[in-house]
Protein backbone atom coordinates (compact mmCIF):
# COMPACT_ATOMS: atom_id res chain seq x y z
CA UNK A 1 0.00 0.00 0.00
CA UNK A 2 1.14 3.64 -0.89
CA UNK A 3 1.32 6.58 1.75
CA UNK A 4 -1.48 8.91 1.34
CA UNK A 5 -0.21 12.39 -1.03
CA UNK A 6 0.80 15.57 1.30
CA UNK A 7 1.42 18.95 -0.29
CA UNK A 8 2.57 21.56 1.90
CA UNK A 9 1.48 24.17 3.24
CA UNK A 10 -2.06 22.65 4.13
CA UNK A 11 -3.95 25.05 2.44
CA UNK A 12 -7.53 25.14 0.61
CA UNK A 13 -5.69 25.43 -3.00
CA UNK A 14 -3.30 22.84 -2.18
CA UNK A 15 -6.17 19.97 -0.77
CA UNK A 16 -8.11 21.08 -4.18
CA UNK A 17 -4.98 20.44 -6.00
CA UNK A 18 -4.66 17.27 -4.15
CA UNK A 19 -8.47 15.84 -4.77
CA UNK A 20 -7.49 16.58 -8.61
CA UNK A 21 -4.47 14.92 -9.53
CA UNK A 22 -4.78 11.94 -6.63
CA UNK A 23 -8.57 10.84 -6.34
CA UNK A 24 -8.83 9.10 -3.03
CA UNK A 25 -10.74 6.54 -4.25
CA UNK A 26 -9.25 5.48 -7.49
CA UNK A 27 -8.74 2.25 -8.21
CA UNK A 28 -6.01 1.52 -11.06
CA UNK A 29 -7.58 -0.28 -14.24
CA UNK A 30 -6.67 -3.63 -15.41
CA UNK A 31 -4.18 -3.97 -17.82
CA UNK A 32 -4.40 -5.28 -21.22
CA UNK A 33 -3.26 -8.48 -22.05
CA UNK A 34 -1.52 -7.51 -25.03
CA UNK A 35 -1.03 -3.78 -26.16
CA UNK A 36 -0.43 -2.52 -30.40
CA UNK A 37 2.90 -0.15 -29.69
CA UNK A 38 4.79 2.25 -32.16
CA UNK A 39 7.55 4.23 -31.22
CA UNK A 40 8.47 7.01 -33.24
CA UNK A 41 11.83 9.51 -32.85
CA UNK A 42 14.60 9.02 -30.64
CA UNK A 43 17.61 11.39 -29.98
CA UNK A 44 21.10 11.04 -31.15
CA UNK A 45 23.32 8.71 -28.25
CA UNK A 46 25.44 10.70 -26.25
């Protein structure tokens, strides 16, 4: 199990912020079996 999100300082923007981008109650979907993948670009090795 993960620790629950904390954004500092506790305030109202930062709990609304919080609600957004980390439901409480999501629940991750299952996966594909198999998934149809392209990759396209790249950068030159270093």
């Amino acid at each position: 199990m993960t620790s629950p999100v904390m954004i500092l300082p506790d305030a109202p923007e930062n709990r609304e912020l919080e609600e957004n981008v980390h439901p409480p109650n999501w629940v991750n979907p299952e996966p594909a079996p198999c998934y149809n993948l392209v990759a396209i670009g790249g950068a030159q090795p270093v």
